[in-house]
Protein backbone atom coordinates (compact mmCIF):
# COMPACT_ATOMS: atom_id res chain seq x y z
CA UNK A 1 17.91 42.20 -51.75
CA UNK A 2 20.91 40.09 -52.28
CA UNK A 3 23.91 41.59 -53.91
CA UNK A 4 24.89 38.69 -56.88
CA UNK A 5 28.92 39.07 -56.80
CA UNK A 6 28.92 37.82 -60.39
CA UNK A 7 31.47 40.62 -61.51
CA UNK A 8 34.25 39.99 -59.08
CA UNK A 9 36.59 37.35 -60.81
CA UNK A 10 36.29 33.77 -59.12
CA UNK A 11 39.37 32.81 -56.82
CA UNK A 12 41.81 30.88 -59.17
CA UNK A 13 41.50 27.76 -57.73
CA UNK A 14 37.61 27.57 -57.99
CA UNK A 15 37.64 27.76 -61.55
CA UNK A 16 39.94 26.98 -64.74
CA UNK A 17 41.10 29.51 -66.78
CA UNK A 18 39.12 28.08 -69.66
CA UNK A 19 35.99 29.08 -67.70
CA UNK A 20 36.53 32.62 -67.06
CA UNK A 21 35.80 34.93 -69.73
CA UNK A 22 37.87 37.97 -70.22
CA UNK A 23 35.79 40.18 -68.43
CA UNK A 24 35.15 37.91 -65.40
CA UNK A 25 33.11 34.93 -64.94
CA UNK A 26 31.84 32.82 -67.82
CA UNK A 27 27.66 33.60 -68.11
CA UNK A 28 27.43 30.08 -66.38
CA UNK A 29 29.21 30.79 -63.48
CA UNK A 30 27.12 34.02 -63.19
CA UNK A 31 23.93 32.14 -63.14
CA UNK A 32 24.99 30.00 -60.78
CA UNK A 33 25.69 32.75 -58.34
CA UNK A 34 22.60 34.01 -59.17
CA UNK A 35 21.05 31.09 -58.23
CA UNK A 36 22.94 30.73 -55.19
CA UNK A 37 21.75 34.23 -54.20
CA UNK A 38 17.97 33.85 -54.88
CA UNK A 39 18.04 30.77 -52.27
CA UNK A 40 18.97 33.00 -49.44
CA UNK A 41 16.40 36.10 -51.01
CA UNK A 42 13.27 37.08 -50.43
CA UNK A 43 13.15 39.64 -52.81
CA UNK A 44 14.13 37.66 -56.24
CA UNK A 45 12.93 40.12 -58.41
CA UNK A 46 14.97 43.00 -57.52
CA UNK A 47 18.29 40.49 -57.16
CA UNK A 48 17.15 39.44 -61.07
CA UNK A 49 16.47 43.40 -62.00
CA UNK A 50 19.77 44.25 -60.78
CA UNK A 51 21.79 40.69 -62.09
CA UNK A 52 20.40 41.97 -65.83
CA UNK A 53 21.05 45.99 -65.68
CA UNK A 54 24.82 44.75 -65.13
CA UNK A 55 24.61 42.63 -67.82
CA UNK A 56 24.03 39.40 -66.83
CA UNK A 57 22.22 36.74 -68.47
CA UNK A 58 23.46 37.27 -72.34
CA UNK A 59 22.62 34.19 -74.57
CA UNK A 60 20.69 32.47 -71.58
CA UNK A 61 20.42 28.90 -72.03
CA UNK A 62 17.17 26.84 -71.34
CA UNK A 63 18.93 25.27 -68.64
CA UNK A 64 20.06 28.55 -67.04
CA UNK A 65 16.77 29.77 -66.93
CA UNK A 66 15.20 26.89 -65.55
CA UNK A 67 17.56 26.92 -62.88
CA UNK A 68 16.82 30.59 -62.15
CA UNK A 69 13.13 30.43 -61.86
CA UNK A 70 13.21 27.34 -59.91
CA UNK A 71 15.37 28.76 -57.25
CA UNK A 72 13.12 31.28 -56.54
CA UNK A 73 11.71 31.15 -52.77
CA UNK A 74 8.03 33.00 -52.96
CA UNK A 75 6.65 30.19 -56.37
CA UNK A 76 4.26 33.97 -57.29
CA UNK A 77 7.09 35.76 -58.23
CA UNK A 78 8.32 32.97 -61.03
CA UNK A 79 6.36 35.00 -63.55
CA UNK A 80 7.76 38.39 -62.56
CA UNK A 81 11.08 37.14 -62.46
CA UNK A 82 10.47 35.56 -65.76
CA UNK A 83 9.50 39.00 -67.44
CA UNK A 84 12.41 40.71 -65.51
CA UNK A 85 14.41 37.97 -67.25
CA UNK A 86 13.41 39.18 -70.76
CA UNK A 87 14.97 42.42 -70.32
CA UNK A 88 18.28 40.59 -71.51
CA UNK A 89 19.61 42.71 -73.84
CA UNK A 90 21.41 39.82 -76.07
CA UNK A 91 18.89 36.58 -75.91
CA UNK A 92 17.53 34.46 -78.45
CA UNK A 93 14.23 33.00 -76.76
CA UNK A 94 13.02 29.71 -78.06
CA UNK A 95 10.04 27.18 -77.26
CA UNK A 96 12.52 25.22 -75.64
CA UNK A 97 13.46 28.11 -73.38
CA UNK A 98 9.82 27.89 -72.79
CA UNK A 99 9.48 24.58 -72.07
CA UNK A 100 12.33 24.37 -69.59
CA UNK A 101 10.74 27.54 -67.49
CA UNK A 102 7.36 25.88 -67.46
CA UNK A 103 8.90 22.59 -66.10
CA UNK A 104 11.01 24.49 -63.36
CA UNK A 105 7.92 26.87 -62.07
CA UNK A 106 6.04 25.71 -59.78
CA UNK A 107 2.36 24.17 -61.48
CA UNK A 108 -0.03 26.65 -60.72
CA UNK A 109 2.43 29.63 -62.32
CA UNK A 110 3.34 27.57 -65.42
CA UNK A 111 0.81 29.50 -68.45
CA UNK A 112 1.82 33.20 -66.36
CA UNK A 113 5.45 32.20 -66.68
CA UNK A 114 4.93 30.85 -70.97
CA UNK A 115 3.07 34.27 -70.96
CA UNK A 116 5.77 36.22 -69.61
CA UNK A 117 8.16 34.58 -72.07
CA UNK A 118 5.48 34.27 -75.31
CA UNK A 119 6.27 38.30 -77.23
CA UNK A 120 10.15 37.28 -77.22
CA UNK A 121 9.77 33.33 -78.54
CA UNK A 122 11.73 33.20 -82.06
CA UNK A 123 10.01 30.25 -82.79
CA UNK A 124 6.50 29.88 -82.49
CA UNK A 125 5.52 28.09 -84.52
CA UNK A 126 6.83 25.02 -82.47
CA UNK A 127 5.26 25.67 -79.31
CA UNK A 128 2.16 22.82 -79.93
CA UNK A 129 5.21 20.65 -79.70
CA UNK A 130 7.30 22.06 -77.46
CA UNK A 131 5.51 24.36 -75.33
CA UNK A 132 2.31 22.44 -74.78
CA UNK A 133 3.01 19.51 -73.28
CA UNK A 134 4.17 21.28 -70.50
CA UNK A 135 1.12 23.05 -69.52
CA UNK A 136 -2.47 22.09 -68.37
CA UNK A 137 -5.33 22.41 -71.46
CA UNK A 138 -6.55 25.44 -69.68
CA UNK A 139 -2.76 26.81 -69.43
CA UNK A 140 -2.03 26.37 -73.21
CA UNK A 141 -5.33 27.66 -73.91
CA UNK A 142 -4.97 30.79 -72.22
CA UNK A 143 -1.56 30.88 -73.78
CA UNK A 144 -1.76 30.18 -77.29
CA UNK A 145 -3.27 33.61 -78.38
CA UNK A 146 -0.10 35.22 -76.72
CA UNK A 147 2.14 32.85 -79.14
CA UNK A 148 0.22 32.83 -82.02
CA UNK A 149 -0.10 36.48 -81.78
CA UNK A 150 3.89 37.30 -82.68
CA UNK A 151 3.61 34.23 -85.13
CA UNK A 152 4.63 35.91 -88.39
CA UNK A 153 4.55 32.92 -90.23
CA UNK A 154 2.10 31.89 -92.90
């Protein structure tokens, strides 16, 4: 695998100030050299097993995960990387987090990737909206059970 160098702080000239957090990078700049390592792997879900036990990833965006899953070389391993990505310790995982993986993965992985994703979704109850336009009938269909399944509401 890929070592991600997303603890080592950023040469000062690369990045302002305002960017870095006090630890090291900001979480964007993290994902981006995530994303910059899973184009030269072959092995993206170790690099993303390893990028998360350090800590990386916290408050993912929709956009940061898109980006991950679509740089990932072997199109299979977008839903493994996907449920890898769920061991984030501090996320809030929306049907627009949803959305934006299903548009990034490649078409045939798209319901295994919303599948991966479905037991951590805060929000449900706006994936007919949201989630579905995204997939193929037969995607949402094998789908929807998973979502409506931690649906809590009424």
């Amino acid at each position: 695998p890929v070592e991600v160098p997303f603890t080592a702080p950023p040469k000062a000239s690369a990045v302002p100030l305002a960017q870095q957090g006090a630890t090291g990078p900001s979480p964007d700049l993290q994902t981006e050299a995530l994303v910059q390592a899973l184009a030269l792997s072959f092995d993206a879900v170790t690099d993303v097993k390893d990028f998360v036990a350090r800590g990386g990833g916290n408050n993912i965006s929709p956009q940061q995960l898109a980006s991950i899953l679509k740089a990932v070389k072997l199109k299979l391993n977008q839903p493994l990387v996907a449920r890898e990505l769920m061991e984030i310790k501090t996320k809030a995982i929306t049907c627009e987090h949803a959305a934006a993986a299903a548009a990034a993965s490649e078409e045939s992985t798209r319901g295994d990737v919303v599948r991966a994703l479905g037991p951590f979704i805060v929000d449900p109850e706006n994936a007919e909206r949201v989630v579905r336009p995204q997939l193929s009938p037969f995607q949402y269909t094998l789908v929807e059970p998973t979502l409506r399944r931690y649906n809590t509401s009424p």
